[in-house]
Protein backbone atom coordinates (compact mmCIF):
# COMPACT_ATOMS: atom_id res chain seq x y z
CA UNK A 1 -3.33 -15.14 -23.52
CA UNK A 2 -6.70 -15.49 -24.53
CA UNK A 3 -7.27 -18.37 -22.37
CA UNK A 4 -6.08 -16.49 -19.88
CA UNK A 5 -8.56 -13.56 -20.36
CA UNK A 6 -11.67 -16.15 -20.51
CA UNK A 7 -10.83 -17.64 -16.98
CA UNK A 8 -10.60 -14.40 -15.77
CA UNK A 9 -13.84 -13.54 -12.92
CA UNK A 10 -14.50 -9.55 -14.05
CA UNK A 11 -16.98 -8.76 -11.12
CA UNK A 12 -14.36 -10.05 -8.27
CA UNK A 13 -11.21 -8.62 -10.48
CA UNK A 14 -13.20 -4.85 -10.51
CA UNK A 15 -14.57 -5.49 -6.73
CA UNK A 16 -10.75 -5.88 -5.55
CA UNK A 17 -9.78 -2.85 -7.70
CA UNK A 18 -12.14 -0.73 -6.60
CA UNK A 19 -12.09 -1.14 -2.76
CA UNK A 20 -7.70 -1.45 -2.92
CA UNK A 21 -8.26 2.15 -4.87
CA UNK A 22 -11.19 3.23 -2.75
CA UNK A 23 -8.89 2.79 -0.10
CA UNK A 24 -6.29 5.13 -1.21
CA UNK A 25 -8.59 8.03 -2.99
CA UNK A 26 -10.25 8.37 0.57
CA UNK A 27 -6.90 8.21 2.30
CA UNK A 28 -5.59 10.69 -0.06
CA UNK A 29 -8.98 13.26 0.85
CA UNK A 30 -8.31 12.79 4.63
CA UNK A 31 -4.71 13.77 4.22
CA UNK A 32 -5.34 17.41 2.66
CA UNK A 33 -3.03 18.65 0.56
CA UNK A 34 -0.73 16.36 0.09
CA UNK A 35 1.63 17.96 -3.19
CA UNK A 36 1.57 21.51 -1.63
CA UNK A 37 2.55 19.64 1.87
CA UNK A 38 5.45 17.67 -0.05
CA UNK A 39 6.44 20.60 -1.25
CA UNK A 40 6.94 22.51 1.95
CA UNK A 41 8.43 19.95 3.99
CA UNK A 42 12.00 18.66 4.42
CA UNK A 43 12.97 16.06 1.77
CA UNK A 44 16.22 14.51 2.39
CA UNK A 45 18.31 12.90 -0.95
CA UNK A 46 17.36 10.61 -3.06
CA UNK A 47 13.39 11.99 -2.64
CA UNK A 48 11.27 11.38 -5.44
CA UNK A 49 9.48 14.25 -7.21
CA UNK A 50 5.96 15.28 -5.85
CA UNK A 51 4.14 13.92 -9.29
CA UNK A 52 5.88 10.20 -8.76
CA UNK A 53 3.61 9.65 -5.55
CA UNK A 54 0.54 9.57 -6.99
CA UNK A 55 2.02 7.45 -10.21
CA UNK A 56 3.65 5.05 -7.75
CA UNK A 57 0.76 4.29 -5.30
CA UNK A 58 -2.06 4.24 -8.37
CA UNK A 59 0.35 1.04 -9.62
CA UNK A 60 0.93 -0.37 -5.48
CA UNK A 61 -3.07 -0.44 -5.38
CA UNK A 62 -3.79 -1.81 -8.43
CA UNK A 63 -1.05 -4.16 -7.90
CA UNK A 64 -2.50 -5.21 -4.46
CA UNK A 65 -6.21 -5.54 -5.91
CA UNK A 66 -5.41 -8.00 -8.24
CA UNK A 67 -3.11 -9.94 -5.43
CA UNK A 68 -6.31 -9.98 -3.60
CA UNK A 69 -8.50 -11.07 -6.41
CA UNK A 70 -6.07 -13.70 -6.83
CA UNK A 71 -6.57 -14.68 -3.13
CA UNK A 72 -10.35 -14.52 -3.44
CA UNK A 73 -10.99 -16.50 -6.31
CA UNK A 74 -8.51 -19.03 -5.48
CA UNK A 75 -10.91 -21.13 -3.37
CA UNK A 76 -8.40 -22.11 -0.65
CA UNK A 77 -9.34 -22.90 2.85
CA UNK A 78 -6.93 -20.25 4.09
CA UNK A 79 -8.65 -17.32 2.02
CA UNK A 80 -10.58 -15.81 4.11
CA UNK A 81 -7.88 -15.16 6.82
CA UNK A 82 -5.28 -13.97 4.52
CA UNK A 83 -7.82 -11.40 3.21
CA UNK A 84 -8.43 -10.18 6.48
CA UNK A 85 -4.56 -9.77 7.03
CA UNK A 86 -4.97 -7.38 3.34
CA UNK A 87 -7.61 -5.75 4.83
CA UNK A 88 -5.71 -4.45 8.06
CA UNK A 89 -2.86 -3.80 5.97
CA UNK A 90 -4.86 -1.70 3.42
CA UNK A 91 -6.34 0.46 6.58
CA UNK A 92 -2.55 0.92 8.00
CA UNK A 93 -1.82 2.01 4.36
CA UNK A 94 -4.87 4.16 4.54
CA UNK A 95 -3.21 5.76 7.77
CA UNK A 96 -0.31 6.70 7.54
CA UNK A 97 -0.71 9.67 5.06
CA UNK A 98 -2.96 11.24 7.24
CA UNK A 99 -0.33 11.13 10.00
CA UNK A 100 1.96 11.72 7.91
CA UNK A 101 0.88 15.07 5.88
CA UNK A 102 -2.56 16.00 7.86
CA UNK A 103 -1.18 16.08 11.47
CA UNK A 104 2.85 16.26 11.05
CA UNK A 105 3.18 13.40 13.53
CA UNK A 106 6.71 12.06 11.68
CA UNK A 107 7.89 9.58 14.61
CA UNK A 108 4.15 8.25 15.06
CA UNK A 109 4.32 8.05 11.03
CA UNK A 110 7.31 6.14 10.87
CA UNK A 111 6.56 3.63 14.03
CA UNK A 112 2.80 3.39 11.70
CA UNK A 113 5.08 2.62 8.61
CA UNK A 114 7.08 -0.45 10.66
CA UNK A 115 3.81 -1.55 11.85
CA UNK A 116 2.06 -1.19 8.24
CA UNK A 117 5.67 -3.20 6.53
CA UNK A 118 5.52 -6.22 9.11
CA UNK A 119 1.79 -6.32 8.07
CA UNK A 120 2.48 -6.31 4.42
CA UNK A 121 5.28 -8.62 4.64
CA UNK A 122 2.75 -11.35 6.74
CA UNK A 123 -0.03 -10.63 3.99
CA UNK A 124 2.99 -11.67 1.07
CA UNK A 125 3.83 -14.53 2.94
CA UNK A 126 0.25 -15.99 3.22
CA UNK A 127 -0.72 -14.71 -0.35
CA UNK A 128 2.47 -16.52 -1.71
CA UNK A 129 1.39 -19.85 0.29
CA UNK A 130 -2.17 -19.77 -1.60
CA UNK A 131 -1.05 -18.29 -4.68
CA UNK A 132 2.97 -17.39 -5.27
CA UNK A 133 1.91 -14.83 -7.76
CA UNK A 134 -0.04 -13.00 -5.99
CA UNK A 135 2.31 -13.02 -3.24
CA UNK A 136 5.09 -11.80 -5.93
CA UNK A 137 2.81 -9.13 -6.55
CA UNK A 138 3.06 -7.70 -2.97
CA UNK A 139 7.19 -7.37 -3.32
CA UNK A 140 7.49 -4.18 -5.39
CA UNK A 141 5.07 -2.62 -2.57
CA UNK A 142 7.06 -3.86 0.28
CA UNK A 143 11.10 -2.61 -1.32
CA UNK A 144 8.69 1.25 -1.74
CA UNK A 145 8.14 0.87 1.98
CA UNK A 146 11.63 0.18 2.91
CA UNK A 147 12.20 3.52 0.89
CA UNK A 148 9.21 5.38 2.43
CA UNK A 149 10.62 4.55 5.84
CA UNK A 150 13.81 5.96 5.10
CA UNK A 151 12.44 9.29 3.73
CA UNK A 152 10.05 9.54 6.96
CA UNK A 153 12.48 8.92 8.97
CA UNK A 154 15.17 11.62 7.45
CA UNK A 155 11.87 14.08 7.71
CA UNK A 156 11.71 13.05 11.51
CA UNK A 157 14.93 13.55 12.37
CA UNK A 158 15.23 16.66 10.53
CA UNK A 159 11.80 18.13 12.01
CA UNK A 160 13.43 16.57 16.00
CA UNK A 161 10.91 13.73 15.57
């Protein structure tokens, strides 16, 4: 472990960090209210409570900075291009809330959430080519998608899309 620790690069580990929970913090501003707008809405079974969102994407953004500190670090030719695929998939991430809880778009939400999975599922598979961990590290994040498509959905057909 403590080998480990000394090969670890702080200033890229805390650069990833920050702009993967940058990322989500402004997202989270631009979508107003989002527990008093859970609250309100439909929520078909199986939804989570309103104070497991903010637990659950706090660990899918830390989880997906240190994927991409893994990528950035890792000095591989194909770096650069998979980091641009995290990027666009952080944005998409970024996104959807606002669509979501802002402007009660559900369909457009859900078609953004299909776009936003496909894009997370390309960034896993060229994160687990350079480095299979940080790939792994992208799995958890793509099952909660699966499930956030199902609950935006059931909220879109409830609300007549």
């Amino acid at each position: 472990m403590e080998n480990v620790m000394k090969n670890i690069q702080w200033k890229p580990l805390i650069r990833n960090l920050i702009f993967s929970l940058a990322t989500g913090s402004v997202s989270t501003m631009l979508s107003g209210n989002l527990m008093e707008k859970y609250e309100s809405i439909y929520k078909p079974p199986l939804s989570p409570p309103a104070w497991g969102f903010p637990v659950v994407w706090f660990i899918w953004y830390i989880m997906m900075g240190i994927a991409a500190y893994l990528i950035y670090v890792s000095e591989n030719a194909n770096a650069k291009a998979a980091l641009k695929l995290y990027a666009a998939q952080l944005a998409l991430s970024a996104i959807w809330p606002i669509l979501f809880f802002r402007f009660e778009l559900y369909l457009l939400a859900f078609t953004w959430l299909l776009l936003l999975w496909y894009l997370v599922f390309l960034t896993h598979i060229e994160f687990r080519k350079i480095h299979p961990y940080a790939g792994k590290l992208l799995l958890p994040y793509l099952i909660w998608l699966f499930f956030a498509g199902y609950l935006n959905l059931a909220t879109a057909v409830y609300y007549k899309m």
